[in-house]
PDB file of N, CA and C in Angstrom:
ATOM      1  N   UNK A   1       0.846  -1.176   0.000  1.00  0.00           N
ATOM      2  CA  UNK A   1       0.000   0.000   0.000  1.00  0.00           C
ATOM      3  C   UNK A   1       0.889   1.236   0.000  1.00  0.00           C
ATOM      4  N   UNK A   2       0.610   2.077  -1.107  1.00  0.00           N
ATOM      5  CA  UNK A   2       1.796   2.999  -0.894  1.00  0.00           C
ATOM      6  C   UNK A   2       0.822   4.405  -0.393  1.00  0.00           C
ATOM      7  N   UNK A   3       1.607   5.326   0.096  1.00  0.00           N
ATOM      8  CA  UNK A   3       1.161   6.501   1.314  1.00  0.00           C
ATOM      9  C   UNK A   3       1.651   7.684   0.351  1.00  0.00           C
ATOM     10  N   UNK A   4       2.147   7.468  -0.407  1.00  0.00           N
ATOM     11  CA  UNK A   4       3.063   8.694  -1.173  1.00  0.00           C
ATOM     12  C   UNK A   4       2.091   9.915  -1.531  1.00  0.00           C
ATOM     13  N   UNK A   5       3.215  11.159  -0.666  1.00  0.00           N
ATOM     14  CA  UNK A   5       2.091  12.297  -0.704  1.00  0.00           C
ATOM     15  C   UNK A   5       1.140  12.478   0.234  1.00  0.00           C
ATOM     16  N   UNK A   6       0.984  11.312   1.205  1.00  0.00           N
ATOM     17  CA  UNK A   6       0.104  11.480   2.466  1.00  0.00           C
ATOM     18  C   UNK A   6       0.527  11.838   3.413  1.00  0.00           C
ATOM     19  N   UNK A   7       0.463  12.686   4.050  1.00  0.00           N
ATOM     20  CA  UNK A   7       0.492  12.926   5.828  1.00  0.00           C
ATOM     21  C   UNK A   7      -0.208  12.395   7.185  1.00  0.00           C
ATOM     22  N   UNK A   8       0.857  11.518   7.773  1.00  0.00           N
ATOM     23  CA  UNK A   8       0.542  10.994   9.492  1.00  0.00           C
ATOM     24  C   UNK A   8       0.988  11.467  10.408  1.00  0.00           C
ATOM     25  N   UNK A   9      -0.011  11.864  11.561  1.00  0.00           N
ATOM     26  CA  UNK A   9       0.587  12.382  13.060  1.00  0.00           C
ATOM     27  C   UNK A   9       0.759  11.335  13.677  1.00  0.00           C
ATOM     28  N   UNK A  10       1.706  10.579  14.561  1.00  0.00           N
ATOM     29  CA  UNK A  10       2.213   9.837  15.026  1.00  0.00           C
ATOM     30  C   UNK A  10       2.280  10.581  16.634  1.00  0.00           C
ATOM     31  N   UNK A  11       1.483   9.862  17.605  1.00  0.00           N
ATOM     32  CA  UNK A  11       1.902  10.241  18.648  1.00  0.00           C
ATOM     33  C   UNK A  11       1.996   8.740  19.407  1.00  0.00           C
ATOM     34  N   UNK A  12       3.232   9.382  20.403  1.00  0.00           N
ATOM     35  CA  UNK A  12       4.341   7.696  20.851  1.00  0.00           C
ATOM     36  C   UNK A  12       4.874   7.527  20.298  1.00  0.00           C
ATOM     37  N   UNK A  13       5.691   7.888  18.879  1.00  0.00           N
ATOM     38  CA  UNK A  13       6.660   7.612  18.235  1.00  0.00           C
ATOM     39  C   UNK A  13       8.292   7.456  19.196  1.00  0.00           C
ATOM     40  N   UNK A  14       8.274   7.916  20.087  1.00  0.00           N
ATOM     41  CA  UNK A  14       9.039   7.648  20.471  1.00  0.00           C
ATOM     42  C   UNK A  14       9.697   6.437  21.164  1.00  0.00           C
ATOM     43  N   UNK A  15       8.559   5.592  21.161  1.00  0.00           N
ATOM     44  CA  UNK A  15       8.738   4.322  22.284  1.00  0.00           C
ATOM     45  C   UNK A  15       8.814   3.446  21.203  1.00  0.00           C
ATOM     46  N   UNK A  16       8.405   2.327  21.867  1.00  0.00           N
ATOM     47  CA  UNK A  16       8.326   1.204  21.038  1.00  0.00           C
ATOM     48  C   UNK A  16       7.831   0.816  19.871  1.00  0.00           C
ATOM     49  N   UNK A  17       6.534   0.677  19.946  1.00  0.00           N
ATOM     50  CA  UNK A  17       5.721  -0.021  18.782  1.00  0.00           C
ATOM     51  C   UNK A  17       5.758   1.554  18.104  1.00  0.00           C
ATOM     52  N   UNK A  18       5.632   2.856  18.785  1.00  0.00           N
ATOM     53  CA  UNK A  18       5.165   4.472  17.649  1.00  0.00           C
ATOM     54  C   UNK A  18       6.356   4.532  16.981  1.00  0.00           C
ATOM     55  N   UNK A  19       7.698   4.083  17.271  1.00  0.00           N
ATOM     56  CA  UNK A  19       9.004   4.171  16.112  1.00  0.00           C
ATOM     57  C   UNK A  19       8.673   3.004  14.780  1.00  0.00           C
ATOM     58  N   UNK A  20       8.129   1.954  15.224  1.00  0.00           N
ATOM     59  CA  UNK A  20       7.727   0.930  14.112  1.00  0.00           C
ATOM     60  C   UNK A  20       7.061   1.187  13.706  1.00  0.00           C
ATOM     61  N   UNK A  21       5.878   2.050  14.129  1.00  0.00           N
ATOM     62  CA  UNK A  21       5.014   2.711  12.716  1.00  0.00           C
ATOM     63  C   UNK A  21       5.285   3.068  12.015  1.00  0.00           C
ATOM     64  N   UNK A  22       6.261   4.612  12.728  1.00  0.00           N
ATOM     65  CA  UNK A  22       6.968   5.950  12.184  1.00  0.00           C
ATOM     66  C   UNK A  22       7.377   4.823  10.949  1.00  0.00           C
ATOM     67  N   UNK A  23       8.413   3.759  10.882  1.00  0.00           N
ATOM     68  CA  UNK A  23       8.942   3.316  10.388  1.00  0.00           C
ATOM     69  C   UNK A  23       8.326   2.839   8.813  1.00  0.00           C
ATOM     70  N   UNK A  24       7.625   1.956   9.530  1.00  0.00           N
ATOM     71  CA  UNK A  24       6.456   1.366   8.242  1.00  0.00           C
ATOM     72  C   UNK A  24       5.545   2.499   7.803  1.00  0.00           C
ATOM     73  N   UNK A  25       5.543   3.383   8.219  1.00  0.00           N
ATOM     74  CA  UNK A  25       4.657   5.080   7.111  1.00  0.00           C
ATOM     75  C   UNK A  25       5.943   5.379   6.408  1.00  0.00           C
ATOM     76  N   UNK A  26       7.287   5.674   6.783  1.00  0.00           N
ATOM     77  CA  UNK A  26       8.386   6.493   6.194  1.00  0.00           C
ATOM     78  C   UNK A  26       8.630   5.441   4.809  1.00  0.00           C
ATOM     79  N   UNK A  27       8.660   4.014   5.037  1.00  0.00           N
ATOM     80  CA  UNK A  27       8.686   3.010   3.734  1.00  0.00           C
ATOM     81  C   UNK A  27       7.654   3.412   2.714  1.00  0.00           C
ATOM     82  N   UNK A  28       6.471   3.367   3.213  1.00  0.00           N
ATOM     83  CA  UNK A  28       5.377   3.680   2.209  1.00  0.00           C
ATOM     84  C   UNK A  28       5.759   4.805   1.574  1.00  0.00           C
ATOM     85  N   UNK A  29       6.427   5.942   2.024  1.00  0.00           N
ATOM     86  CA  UNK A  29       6.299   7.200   1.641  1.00  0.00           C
ATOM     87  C   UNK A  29       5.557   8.486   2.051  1.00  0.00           C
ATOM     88  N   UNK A  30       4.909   7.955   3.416  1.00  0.00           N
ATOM     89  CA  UNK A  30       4.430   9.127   4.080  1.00  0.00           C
ATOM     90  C   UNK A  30       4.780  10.136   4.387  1.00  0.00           C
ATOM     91  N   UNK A  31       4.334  11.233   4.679  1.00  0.00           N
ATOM     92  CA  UNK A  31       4.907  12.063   5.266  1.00  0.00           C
ATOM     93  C   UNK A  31       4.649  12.248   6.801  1.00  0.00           C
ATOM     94  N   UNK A  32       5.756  12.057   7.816  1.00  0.00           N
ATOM     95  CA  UNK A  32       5.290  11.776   9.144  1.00  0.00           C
ATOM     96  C   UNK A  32       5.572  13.141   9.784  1.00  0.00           C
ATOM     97  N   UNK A  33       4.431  13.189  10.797  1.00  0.00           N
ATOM     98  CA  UNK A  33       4.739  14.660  11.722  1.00  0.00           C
ATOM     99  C   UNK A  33       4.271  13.868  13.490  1.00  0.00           C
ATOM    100  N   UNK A  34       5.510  13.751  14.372  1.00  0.00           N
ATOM    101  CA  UNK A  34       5.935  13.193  15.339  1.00  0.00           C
ATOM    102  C   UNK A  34       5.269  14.505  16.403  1.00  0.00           C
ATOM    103  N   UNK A  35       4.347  14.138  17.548  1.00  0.00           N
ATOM    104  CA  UNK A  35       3.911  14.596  18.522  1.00  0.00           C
ATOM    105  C   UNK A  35       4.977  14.517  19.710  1.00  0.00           C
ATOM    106  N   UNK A  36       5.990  15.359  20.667  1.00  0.00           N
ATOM    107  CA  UNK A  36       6.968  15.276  21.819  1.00  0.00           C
ATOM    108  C   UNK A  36       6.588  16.100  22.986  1.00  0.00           C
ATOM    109  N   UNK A  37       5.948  15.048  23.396  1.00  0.00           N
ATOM    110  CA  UNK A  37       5.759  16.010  25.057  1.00  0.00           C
ATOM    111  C   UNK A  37       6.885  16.291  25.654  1.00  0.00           C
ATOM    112  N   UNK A  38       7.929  15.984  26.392  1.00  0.00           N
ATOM    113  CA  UNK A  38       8.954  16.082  26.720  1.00  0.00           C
ATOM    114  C   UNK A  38      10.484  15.062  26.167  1.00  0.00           C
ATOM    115  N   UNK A  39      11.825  15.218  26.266  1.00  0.00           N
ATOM    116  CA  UNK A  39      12.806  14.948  25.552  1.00  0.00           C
ATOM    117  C   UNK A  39      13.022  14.053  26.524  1.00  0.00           C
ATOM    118  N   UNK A  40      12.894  12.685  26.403  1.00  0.00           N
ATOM    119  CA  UNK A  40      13.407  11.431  26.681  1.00  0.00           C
ATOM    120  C   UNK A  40      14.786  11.492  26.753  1.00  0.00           C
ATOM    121  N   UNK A  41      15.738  10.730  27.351  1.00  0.00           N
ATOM    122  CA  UNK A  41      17.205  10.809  27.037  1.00  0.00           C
ATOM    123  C   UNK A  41      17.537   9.809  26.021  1.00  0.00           C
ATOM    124  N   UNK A  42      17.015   8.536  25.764  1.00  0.00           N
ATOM    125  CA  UNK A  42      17.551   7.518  24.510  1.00  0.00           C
ATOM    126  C   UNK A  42      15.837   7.551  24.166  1.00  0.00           C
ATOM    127  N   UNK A  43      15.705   7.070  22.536  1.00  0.00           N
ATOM    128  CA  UNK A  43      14.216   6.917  22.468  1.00  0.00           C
ATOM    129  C   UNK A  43      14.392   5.824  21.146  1.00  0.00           C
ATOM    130  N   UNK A  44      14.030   4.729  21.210  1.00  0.00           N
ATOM    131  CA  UNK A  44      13.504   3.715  20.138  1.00  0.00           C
ATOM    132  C   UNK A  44      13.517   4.771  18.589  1.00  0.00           C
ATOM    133  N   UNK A  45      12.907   5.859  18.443  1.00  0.00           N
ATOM    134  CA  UNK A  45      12.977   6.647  17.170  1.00  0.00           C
ATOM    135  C   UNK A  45      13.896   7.152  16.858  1.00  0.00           C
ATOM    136  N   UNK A  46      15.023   7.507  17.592  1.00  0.00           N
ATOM    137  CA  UNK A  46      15.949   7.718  17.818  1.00  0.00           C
ATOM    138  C   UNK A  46      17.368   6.393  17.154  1.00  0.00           C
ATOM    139  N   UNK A  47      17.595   5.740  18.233  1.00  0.00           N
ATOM    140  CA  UNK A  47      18.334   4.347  17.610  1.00  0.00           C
ATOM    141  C   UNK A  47      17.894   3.873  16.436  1.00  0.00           C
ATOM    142  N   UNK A  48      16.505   4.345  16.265  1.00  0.00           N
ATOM    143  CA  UNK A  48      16.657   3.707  14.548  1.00  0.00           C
ATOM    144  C   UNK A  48      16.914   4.480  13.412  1.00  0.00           C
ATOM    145  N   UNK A  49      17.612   5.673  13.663  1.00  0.00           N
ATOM    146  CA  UNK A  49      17.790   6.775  12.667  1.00  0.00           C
ATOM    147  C   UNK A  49      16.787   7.330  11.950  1.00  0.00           C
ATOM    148  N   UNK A  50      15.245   7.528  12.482  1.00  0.00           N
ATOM    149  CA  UNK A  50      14.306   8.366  12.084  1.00  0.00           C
ATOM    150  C   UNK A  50      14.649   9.016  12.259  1.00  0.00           C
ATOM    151  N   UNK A  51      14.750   9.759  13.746  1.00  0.00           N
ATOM    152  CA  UNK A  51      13.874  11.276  14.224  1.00  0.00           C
ATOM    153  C   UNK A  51      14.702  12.270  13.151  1.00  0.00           C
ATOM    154  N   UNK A  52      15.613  12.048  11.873  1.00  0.00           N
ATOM    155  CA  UNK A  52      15.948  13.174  11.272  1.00  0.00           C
ATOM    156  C   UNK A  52      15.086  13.348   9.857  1.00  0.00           C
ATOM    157  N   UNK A  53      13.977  12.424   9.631  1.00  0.00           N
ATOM    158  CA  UNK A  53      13.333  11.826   8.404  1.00  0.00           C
ATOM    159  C   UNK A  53      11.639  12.471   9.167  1.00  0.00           C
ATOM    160  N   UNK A  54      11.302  12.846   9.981  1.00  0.00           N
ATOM    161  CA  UNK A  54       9.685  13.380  10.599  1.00  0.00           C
ATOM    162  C   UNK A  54      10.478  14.769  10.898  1.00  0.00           C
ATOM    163  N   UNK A  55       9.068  15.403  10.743  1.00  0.00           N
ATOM    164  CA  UNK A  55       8.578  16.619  11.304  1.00  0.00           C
ATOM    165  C   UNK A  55       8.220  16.521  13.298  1.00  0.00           C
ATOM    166  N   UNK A  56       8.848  17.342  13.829  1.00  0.00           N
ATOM    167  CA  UNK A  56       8.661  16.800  15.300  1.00  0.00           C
ATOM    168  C   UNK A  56       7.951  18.713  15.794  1.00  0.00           C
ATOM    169  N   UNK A  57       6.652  18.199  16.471  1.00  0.00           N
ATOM    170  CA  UNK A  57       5.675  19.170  17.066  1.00  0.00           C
ATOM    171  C   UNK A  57       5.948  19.177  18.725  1.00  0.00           C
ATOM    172  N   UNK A  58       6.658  20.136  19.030  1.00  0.00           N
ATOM    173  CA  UNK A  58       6.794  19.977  20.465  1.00  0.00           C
ATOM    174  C   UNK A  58       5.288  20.303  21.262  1.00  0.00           C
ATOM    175  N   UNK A  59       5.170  19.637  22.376  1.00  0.00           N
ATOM    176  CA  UNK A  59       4.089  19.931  23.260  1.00  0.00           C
ATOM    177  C   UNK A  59       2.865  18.426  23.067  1.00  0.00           C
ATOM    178  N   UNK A  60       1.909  18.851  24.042  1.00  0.00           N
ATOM    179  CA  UNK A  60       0.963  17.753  24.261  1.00  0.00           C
ATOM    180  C   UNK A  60      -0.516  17.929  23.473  1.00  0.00           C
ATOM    181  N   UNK A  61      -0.854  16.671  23.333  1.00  0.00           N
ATOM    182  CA  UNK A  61      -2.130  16.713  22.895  1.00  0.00           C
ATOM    183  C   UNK A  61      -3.133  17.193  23.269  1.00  0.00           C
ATOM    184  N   UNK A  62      -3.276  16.996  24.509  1.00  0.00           N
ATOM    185  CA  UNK A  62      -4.490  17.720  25.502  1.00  0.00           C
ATOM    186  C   UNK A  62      -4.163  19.238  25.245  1.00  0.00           C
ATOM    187  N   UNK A  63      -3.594  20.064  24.799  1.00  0.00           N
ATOM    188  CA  UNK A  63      -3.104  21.394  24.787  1.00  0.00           C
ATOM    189  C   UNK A  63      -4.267  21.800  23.531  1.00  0.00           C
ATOM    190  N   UNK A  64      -5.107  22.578  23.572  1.00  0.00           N
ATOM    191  CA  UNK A  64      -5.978  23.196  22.787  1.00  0.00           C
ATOM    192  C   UNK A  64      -5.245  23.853  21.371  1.00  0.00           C
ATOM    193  N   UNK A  65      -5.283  23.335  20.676  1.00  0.00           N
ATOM    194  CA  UNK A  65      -4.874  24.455  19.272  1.00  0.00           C
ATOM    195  C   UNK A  65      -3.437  23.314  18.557  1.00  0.00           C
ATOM    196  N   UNK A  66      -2.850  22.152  19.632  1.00  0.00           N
ATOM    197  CA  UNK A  66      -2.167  21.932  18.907  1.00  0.00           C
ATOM    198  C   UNK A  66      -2.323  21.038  18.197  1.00  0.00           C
ATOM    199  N   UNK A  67      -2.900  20.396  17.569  1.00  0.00           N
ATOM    200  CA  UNK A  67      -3.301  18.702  16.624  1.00  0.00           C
ATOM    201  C   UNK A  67      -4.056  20.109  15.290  1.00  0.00           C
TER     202      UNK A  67
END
């Protein structure tokens, strides 16, 4: 299934299973935009050489205006 030209918000990308998404959207060709509540010190999205391939939105979801 290809994504090419589509845009996904990914929130949890940073952990476990949200870097294997990130992952399997960036193959398709998505375009990913990564939700960061606060800066983890090591992060799964990270070790796998994404976080320089997404768009990263600092702040939380519950926050009015940002999604």
């Amino acid at each position: 299934m290809g994504l090419s030209g589509r845009s996904a918000l990914v929130t949890g990308a940073y952990g476990l299973l949200g870097s294997w998404l990130v992952k399997g959207l960036l193959e398709r060709g998505a375009r990913v935009c990564v939700v960061r509540r606060d800066r983890p010190a090591l992060t799964a999205l990270e070790s796998m050489g994404l976080g320089s391939r997404v768009d990263v939105v600092e702040g939380d979801v519950c926050s009015e205006g940002l999604v």
